[in-house]
Protein backbone atom coordinates (compact mmCIF):
# COMPACT_ATOMS: atom_id res chain seq x y z
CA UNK A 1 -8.00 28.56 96.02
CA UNK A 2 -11.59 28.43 94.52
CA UNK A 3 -13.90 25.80 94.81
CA UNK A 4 -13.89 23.22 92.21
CA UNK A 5 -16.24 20.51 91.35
CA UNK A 6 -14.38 18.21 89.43
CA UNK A 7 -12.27 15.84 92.05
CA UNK A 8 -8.46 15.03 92.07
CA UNK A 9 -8.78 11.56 90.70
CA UNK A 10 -11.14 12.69 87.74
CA UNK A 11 -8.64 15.17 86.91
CA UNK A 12 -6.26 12.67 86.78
CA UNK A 13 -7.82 10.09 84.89
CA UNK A 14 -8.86 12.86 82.23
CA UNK A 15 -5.09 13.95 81.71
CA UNK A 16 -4.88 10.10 81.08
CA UNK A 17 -7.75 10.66 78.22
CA UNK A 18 -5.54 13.32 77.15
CA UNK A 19 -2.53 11.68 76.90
CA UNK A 20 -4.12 8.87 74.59
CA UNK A 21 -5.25 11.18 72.50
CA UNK A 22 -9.05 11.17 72.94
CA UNK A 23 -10.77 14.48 71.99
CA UNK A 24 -12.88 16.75 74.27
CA UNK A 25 -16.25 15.39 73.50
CA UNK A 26 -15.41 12.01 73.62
CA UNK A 27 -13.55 12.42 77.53
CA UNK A 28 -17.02 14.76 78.63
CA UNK A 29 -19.13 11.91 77.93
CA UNK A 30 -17.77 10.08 81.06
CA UNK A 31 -17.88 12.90 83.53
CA UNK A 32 -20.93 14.73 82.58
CA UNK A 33 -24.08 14.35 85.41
CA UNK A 34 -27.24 15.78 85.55
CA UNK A 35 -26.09 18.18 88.23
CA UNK A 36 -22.80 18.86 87.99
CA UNK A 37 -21.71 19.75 84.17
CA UNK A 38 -17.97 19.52 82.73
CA UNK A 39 -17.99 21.45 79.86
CA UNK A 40 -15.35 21.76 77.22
CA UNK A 41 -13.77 24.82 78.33
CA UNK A 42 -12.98 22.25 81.86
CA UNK A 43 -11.46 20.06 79.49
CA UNK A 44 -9.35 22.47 77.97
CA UNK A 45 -8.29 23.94 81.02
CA UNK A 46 -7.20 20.40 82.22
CA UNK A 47 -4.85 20.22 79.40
CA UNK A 48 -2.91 23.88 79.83
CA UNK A 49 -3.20 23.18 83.53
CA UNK A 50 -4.77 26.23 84.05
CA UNK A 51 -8.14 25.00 85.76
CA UNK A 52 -7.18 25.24 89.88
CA UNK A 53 -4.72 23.32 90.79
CA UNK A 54 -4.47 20.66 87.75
CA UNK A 55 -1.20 21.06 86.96
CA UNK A 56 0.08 19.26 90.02
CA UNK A 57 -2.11 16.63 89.67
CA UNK A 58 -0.24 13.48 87.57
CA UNK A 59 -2.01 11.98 84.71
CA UNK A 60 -3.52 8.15 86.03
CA UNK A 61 -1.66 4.87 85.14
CA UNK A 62 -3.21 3.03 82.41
CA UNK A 63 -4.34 0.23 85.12
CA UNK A 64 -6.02 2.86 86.44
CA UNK A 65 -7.64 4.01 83.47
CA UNK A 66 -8.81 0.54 82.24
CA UNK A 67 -10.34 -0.10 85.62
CA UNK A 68 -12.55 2.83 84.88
CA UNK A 69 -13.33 2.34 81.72
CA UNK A 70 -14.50 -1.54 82.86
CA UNK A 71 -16.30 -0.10 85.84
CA UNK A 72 -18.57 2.25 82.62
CA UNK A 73 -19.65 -1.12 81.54
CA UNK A 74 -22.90 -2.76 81.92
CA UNK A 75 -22.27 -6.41 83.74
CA UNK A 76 -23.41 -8.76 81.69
CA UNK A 77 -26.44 -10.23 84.38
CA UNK A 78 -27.67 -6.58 84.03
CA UNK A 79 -27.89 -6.86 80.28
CA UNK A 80 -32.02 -7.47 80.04
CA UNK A 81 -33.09 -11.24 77.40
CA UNK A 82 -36.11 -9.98 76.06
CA UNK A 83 -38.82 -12.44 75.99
CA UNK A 84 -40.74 -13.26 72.44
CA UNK A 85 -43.77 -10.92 73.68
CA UNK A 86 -41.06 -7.95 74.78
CA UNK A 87 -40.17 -7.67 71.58
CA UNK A 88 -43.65 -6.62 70.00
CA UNK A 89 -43.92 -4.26 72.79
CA UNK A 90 -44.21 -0.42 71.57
CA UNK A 91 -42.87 0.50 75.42
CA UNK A 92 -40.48 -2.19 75.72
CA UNK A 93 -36.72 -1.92 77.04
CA UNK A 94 -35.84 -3.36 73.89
CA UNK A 95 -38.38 -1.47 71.37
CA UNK A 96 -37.14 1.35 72.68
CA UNK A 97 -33.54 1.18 72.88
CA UNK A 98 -33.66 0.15 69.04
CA UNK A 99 -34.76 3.84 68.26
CA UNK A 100 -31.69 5.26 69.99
CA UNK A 101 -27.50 5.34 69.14
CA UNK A 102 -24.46 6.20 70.67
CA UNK A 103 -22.37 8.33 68.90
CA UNK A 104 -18.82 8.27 68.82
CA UNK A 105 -18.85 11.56 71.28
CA UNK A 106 -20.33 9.14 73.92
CA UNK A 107 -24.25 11.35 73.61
CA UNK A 108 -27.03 9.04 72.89
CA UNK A 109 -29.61 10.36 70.72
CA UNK A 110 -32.92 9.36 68.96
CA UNK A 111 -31.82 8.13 65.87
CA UNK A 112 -34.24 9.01 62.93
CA UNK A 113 -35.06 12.38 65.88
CA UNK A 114 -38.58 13.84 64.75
CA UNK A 115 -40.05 12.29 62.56
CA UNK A 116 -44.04 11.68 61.42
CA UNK A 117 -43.99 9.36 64.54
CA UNK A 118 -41.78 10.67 67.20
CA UNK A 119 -41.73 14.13 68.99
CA UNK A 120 -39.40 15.32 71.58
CA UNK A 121 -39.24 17.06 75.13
CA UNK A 122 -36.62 18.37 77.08
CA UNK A 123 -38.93 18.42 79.78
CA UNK A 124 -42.68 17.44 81.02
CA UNK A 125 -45.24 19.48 83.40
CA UNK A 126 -48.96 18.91 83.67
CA UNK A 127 -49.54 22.48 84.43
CA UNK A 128 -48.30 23.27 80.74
CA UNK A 129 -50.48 20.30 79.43
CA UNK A 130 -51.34 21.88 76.09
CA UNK A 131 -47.45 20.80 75.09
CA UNK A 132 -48.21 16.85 74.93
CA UNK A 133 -51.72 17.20 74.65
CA UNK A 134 -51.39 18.79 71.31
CA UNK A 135 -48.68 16.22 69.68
CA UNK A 136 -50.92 13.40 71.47
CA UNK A 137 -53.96 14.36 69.21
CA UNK A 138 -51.78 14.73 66.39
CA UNK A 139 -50.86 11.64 66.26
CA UNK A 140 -53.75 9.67 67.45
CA UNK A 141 -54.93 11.51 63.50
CA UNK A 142 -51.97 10.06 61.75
CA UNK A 143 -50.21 6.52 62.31
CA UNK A 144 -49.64 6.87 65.88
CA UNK A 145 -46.05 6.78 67.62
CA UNK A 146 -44.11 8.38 70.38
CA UNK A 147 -43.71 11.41 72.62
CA UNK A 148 -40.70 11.48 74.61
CA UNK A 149 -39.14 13.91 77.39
CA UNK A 150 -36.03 14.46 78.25
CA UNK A 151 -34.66 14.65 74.99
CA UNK A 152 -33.97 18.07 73.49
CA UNK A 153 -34.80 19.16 69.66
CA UNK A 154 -31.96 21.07 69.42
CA UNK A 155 -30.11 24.15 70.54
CA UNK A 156 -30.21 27.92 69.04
CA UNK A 157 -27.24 27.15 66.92
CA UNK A 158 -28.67 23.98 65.71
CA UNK A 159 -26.65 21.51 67.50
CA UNK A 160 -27.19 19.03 69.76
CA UNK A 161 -30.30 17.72 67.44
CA UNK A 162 -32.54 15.15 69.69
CA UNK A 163 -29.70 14.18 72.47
CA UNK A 164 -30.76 12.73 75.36
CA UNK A 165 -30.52 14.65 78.16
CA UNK A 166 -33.20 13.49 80.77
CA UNK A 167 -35.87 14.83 82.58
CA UNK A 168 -35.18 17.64 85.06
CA UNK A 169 -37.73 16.75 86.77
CA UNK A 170 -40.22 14.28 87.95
CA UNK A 171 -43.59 15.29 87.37
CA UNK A 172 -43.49 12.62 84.77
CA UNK A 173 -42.18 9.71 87.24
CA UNK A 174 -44.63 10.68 89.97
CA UNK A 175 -47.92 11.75 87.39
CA UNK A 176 -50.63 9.16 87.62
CA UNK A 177 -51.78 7.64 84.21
CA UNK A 178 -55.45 8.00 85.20
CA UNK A 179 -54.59 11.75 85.81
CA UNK A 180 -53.09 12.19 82.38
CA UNK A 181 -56.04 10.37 80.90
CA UNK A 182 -58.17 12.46 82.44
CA UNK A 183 -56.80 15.76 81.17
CA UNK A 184 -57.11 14.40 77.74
CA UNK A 185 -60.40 13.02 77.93
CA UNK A 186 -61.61 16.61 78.65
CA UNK A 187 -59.75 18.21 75.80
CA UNK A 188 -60.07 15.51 73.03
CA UNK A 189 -63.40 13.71 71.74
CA UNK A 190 -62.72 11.00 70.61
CA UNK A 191 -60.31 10.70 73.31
CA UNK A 192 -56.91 9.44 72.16
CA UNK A 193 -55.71 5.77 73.73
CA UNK A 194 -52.06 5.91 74.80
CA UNK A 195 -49.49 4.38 77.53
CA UNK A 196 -46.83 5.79 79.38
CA UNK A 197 -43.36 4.39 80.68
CA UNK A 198 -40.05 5.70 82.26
CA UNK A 199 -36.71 4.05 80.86
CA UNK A 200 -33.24 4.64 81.05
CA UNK A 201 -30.54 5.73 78.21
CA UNK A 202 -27.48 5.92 79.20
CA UNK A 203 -27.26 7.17 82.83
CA UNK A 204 -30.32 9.06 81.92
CA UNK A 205 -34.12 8.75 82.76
CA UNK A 206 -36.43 9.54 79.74
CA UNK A 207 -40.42 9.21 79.91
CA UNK A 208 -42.43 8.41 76.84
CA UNK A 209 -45.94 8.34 75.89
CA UNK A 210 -46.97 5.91 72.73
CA UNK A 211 -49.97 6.68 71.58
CA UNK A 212 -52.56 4.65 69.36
CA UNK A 213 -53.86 5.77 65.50
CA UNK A 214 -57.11 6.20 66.74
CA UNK A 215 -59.97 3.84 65.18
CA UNK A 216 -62.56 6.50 65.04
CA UNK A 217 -60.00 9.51 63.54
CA UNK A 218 -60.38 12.85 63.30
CA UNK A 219 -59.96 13.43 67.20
CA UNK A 220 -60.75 16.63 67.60
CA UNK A 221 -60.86 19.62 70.14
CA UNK A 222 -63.55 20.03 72.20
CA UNK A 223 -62.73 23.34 74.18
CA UNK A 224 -59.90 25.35 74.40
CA UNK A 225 -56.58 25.06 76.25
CA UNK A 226 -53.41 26.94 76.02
CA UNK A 227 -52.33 26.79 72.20
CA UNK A 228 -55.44 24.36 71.79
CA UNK A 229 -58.62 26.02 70.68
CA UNK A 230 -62.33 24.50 70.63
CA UNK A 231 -62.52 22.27 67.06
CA UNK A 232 -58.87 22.23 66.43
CA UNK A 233 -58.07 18.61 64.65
CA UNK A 234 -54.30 18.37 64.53
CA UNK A 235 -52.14 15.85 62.48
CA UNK A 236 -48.37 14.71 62.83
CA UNK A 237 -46.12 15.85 60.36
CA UNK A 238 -42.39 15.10 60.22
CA UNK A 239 -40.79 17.45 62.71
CA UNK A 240 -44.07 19.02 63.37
CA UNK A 241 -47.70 18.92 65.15
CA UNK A 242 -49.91 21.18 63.35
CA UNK A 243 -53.41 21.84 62.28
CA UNK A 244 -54.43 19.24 59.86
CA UNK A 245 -54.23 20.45 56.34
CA UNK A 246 -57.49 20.28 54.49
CA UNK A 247 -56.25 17.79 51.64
CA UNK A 248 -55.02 15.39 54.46
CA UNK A 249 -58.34 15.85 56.15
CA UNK A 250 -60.47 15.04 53.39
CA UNK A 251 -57.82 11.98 52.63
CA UNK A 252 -58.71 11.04 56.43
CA UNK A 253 -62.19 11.30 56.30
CA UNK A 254 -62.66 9.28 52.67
CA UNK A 255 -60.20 6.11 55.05
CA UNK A 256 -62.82 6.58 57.10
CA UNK A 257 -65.72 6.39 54.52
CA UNK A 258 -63.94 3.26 53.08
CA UNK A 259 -63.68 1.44 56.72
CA UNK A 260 -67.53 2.08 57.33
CA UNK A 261 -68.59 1.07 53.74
CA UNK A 262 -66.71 -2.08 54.60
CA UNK A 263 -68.46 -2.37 57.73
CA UNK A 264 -71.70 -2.22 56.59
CA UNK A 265 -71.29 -3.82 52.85
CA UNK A 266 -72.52 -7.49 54.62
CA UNK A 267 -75.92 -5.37 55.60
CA UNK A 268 -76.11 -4.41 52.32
CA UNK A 269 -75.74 -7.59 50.63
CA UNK A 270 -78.52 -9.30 53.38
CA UNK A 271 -80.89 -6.83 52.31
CA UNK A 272 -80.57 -6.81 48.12
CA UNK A 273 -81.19 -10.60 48.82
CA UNK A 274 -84.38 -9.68 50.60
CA UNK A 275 -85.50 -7.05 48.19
CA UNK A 276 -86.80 -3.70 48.87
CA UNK A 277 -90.61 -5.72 49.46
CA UNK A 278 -89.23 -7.67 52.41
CA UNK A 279 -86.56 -5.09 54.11
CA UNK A 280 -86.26 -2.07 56.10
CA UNK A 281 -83.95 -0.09 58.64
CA UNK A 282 -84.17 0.14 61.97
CA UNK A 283 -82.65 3.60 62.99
CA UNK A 284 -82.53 2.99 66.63
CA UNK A 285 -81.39 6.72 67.25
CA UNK A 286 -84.71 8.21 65.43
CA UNK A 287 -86.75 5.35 66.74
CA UNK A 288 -88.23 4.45 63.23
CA UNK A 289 -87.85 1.51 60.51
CA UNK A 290 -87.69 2.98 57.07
CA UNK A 291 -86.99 2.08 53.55
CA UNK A 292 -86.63 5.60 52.13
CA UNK A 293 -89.82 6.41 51.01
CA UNK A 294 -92.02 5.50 54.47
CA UNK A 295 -91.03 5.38 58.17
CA UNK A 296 -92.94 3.05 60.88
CA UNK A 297 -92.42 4.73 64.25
CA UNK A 298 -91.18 2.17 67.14
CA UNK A 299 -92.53 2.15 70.82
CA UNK A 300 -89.61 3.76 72.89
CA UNK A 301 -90.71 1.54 75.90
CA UNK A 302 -89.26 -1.15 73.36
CA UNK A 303 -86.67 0.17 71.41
CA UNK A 304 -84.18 -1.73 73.62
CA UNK A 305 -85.74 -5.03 72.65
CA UNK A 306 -83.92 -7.49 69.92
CA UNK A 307 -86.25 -8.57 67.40
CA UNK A 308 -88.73 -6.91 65.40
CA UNK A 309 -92.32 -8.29 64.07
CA UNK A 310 -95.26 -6.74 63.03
CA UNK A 311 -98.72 -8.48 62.87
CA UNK A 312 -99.42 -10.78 59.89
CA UNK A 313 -96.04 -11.02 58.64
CA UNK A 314 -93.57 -12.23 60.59
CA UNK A 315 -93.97 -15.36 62.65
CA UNK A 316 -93.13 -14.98 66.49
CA UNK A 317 -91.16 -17.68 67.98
CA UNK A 318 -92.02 -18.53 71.44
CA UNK A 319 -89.77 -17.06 73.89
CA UNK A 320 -88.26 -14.65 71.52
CA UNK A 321 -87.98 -10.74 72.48
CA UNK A 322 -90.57 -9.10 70.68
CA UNK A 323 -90.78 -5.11 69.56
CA UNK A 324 -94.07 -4.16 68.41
CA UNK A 325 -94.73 -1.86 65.76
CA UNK A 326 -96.72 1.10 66.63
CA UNK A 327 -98.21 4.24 64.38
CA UNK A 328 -99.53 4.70 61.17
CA UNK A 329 -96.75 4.32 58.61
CA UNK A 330 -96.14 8.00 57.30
CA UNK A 331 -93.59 9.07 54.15
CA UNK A 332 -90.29 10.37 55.31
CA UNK A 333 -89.94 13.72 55.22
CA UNK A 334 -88.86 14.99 52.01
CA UNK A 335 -87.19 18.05 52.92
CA UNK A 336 -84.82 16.35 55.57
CA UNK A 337 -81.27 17.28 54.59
CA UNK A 338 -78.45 14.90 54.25
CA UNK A 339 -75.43 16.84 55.76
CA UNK A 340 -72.00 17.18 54.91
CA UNK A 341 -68.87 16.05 56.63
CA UNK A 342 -66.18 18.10 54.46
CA UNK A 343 -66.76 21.26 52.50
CA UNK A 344 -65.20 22.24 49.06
CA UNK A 345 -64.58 25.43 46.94
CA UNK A 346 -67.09 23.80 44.59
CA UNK A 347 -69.87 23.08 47.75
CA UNK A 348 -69.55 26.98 48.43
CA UNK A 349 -70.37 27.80 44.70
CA UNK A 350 -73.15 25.26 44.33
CA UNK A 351 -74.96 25.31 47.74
CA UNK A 352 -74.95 29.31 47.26
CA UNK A 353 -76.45 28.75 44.30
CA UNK A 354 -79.09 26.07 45.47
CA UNK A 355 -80.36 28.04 47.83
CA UNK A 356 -79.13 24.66 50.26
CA UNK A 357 -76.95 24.72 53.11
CA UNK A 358 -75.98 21.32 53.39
CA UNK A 359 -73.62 21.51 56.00
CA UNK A 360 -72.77 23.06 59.11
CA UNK A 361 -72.55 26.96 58.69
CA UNK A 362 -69.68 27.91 60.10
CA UNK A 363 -67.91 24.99 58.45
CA UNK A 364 -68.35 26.43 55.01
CA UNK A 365 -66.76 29.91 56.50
CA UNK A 366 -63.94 28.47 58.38
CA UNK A 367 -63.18 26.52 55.33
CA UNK A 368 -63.73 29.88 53.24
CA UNK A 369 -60.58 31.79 55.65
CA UNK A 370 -58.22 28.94 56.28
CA UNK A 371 -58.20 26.67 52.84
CA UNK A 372 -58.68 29.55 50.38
CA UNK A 373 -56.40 32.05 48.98
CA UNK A 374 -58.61 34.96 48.42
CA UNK A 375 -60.95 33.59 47.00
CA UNK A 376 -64.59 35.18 45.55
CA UNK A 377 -66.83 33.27 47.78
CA UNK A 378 -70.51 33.69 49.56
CA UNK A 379 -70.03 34.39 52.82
CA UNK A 380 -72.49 36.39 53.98
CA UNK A 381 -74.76 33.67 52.69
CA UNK A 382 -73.91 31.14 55.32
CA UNK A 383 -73.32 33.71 57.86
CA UNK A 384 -76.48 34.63 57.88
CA UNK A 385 -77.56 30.60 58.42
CA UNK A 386 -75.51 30.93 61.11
CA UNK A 387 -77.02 33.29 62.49
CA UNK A 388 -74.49 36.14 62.20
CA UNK A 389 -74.38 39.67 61.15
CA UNK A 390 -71.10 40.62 59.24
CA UNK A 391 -69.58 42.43 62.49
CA UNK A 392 -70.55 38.92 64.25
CA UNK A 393 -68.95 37.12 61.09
CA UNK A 394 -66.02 39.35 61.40
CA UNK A 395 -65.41 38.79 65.07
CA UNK A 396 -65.42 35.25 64.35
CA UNK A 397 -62.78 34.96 61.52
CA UNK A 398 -60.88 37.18 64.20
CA UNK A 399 -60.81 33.77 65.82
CA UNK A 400 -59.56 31.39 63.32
CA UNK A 401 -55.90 30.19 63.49
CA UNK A 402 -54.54 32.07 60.01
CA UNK A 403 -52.02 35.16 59.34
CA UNK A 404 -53.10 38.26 59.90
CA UNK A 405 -52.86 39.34 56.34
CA UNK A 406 -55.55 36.73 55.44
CA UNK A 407 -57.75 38.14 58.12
CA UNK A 408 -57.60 41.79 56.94
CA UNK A 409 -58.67 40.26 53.11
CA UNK A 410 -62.05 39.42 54.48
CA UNK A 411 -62.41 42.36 56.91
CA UNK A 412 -61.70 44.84 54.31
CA UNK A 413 -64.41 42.91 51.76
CA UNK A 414 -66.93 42.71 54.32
CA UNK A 415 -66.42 45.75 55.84
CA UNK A 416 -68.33 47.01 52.37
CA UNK A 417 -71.54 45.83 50.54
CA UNK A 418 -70.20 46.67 47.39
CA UNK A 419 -66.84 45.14 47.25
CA UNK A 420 -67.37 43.05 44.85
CA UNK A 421 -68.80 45.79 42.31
CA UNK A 422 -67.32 46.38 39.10
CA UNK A 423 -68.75 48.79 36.81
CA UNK A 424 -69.13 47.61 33.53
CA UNK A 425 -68.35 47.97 30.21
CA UNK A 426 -70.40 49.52 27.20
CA UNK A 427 -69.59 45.94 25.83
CA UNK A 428 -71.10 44.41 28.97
CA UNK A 429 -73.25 46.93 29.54
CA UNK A 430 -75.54 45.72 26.85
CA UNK A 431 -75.44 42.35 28.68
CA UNK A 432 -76.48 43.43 31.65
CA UNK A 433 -79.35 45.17 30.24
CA UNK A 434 -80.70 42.59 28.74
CA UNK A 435 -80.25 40.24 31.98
CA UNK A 436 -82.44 43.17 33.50
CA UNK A 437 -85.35 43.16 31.33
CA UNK A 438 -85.76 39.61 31.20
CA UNK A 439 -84.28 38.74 28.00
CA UNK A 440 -82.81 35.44 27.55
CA UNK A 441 -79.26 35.22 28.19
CA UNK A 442 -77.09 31.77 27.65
CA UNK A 443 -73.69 30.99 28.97
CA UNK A 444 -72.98 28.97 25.63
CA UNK A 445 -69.08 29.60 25.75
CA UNK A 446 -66.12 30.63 28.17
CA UNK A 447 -66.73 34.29 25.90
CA UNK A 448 -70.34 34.28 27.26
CA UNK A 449 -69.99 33.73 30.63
CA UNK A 450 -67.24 36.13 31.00
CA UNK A 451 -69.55 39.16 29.76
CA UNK A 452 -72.32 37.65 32.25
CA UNK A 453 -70.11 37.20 35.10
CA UNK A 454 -68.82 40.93 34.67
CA UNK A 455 -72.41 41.77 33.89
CA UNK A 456 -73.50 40.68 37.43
CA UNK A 457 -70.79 42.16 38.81
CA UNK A 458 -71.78 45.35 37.64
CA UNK A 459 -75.76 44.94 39.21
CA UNK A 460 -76.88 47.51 42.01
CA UNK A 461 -78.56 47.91 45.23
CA UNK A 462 -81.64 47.29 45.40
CA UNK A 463 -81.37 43.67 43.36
CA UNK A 464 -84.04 44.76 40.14
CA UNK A 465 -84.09 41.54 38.80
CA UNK A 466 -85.67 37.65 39.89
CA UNK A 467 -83.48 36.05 42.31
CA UNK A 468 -84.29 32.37 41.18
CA UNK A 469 -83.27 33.76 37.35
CA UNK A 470 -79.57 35.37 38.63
CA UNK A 471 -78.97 31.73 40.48
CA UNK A 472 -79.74 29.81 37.45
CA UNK A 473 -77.86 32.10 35.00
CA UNK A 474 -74.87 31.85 37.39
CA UNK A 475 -75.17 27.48 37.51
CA UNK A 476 -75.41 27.81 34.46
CA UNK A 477 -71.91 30.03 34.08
CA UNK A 478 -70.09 27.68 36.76
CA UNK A 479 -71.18 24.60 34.65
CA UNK A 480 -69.21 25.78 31.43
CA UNK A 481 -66.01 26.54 33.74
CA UNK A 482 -66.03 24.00 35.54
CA UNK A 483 -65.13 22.25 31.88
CA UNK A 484 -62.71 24.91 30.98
CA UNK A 485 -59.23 24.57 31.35
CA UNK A 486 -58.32 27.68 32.11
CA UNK A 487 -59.24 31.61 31.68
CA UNK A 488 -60.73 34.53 33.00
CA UNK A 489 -64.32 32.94 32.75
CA UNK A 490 -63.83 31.37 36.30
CA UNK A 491 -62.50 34.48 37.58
CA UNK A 492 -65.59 36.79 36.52
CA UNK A 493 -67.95 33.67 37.17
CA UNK A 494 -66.55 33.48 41.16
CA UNK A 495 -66.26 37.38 41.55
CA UNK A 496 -70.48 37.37 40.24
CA UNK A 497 -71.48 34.99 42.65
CA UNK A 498 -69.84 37.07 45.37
CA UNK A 499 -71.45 40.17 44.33
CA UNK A 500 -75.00 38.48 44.55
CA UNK A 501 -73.94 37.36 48.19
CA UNK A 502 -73.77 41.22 48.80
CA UNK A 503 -76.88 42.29 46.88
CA UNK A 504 -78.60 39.77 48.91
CA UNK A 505 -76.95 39.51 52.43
CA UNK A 506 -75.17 42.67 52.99
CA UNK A 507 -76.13 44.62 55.87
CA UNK A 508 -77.14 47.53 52.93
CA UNK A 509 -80.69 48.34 53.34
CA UNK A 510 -81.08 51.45 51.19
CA UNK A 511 -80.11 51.80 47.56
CA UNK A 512 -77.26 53.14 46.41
CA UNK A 513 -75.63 54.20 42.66
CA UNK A 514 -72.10 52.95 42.25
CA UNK A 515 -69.79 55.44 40.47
């Protein structure tokens, strides 16, 4: 006879499930363990006797059945009173328990299962960290919530959605929290605040991680790790952690803006009371007070120190920390550039334009490959601030997280200088001629700056004409559509102010008559 792993008595208390009537499922729940299985197909076998030696066995007495059923049940001194602060606990017994359900096949499962604030994991290693490090980020970026393993998504057929099943192992029991915070303090800056716990559902052990919104949001990546790559920000959708979409990201980072105008709207207030005659900033980082239109350099030796006087205007008080003023007072720089935190179709366009990167770079062309849809836009222009040639700028959108068919888009336009070219028109040609010899040329209407946008287009290697004029004629186009509602005006205008970029930044160095 072959070895069986279900015992005598269980075989006869399930013929007593069976003979009340209770279905498969429901009889599984009670016999299931972490290592030993009883699967349906057991269950079934039970019934037509065919599994060993069942058939001999006699179905339990109902005493006998009742008995087990009562021995299931939780004694009431091991039910757990939670106390008033429990309650509020995110890691709490009770917390918890609240987010979970029995069903009526006996399988406990998260009830709401992914959601914006709740991912699950069958199981937990450190060694594949990138798993909960990613969906810790994610949603330290949005509201915050909960990571928990030992409870599966769901199977390849699309059952079993978010059942407990507990960990198979216990990496999680035995990790150290300092370990864990370790790992993510080297990934994530700022580093995401979270807490761990181990608690039990059903006759099964499940660890969870809640993690904090984070104060200071976006966290982002700062190197990269498995599926994790260096300035990654991710953000917790429902069902998914992802790569922050740009709308959410510029939704985050105007929260953000609101929270720090906030913070510093009582400064604000102090110093219109003063007046400008009476006030300036101390910028502790640049070591200078300033008031927008001159800066007073501070003695590093006292930059540490609390208050601030300077000789025949303030009074000192006795005793008081003093920081003395040193340097002639000298007018900010003028060129210093304000930079930007979040770039914009409209940023490309106009900063081209300008002649003014006001951001970082490689911002501008990571925004360019993973925000646009094939989009006209001046690449090369901020490549080049970047410091990279177009094989360099290649290589690097070879690095961005998009589709492949996105990639090839820009490889194939900057694999060209002329990409952009389209020859014109006799219509337009008389345009362009007269952009050429210095005539005046207006955008007055969406008409105009359609003939001057395919006019531009239509411009060879080498560039014959003033720089500074093309720029202004094309400011002067994207004006007028950004007021239009719609029409081929933005189309011509966008595909223009790519084919400058390439007169200007291509790797072309010779000149060259279009066909």
């Amino acid at each position: 006879m072959a070895t069986r792993s279900i015992k005598d008595e269980e075989i006869a208390l399930i013929k007593a499930m069976l003979a009340r009537g209770m279905r498969n499922k429901d009889i599984q729940f009670h016999f299931n363990r972490p290592e030993r299985p009883v699967n349906n197909g057991r269950i079934t076998g039970i019934r037509k006797g065919t599994y060993s030696n069942s058939s001999e066995i006699p179905a339990a007495s109902d005493d006998a059945l009742e008995k087990f059923f009562a021995s299931q049940r939780a004694p009431e001194s091991a039910k757990i009173v939670p106390t008033e602060q429990e309650e509020v606990s995110p890691l709490s017994q009770t917390t918890l328990m609240k987010m979970f359900h029995q069903g009526g096949d006996g399988v406990w499962r998260l009830t709401a299962g992914e959601t914006d604030c709740a991912e699950c994991k069958e199981n937990f290693q450190m060694k594949h960290s990138a798993r909960w490090l990613r969906p810790m980020a994610a949603l330290a970026n949005n509201r915050g919530g909960y990571i928990f393993f030992g409870i599966k998504d769901q199977d390849a057929g699309g059952e079993a959605k978010h059942e407990v099943v507990g960990m198979a192992n216990d990496e999680f029991i035995k990790a150290d929290p300092a370990d864990l915070a370790k790992r993510v303090k080297s990934i994530f800056d700022p580093t995401p605040r979270f807490q761990t716990a181990i608690f039990e559902v059903g006759v099964f052990k499940v660890g969870v991680i809640h993690v904090e919104p984070h104060p200071s949001r976006p966290v982002v990546a700062t190197k990269t790790e498995g599926n994790i790559s260096e300035g990654d920000i991710f953000f917790r959708y429902p069902g998914i952690s992802t790569r922050i979409k740009y709308s959410d990201l510029r939704s985050l980072l105007d929260a953000r803006d609101t929270h720090a105008r906030a913070d510093i709207l009582p400064m604000v207030v102090r110093l219109l009371r003063l007046g400008p005659g009476r006030a300036m900033i101390a910028d502790l980082d640049e070591m200078e007070l300033t008031d927008g239109k001159r800066a007073i350099q501070i003695d590093q030796s006292l930059i540490n120190q609390i208050s601030f006087i300077k000789e025949g205007e303030f009074i000192e008080k006795s005793g008081s920390p003093a920081l003395r003023l040193v340097g002639d007072v000298t007018a900010a720089n003028p060129t210093q550039i304000v930079r930007k935190g979040v770039i914009t179709r409209a940023d490309m366009f106009q900063d081209f334009l300008a002649d003014k990167c006001l951001g970082e770079p490689l911002d501008y062309i990571r925004f360019a490959v993973e925000s646009t849809f094939g989009d006209w836009l001046p690449m090369r222009y901020f490549a080049r601030k970047a410091g990279l040639s177009d094989k360099d700028l290649i290589a690097y959108i070879d690095t961005l997280p998009v589709q492949p068919p996105r990639k090839d888009l820009y490889r194939k336009r900057l694999a060209s200088p002329d990409t952009a070219y389209a020859k014109p028109s006799m219509r337009v040609a008389k345009t362009q001629k007269h952009i050429l010899d210095g005539e005046a040329v207006h955008a007055s209407d969406t008409k105009a700056v359609t003939e001057i946008g395919l006019a531009i287009q239509g411009l060879n290697h080498p560039l014959s004409v003033e720089i500074p004029r093309i720029r202004a004629l094309l400011t002067e186009c994207l004006s007028v559509v950004q007021k239009a509602s719609k029409g081929g005006a933005g189309s011509a205008t966008r595909r223009a102010i790519a084919r400058l970029d390439e007169l200007l930044f291509s790797n072309r160095s010779s000149s060259t008559e279009n066909s």
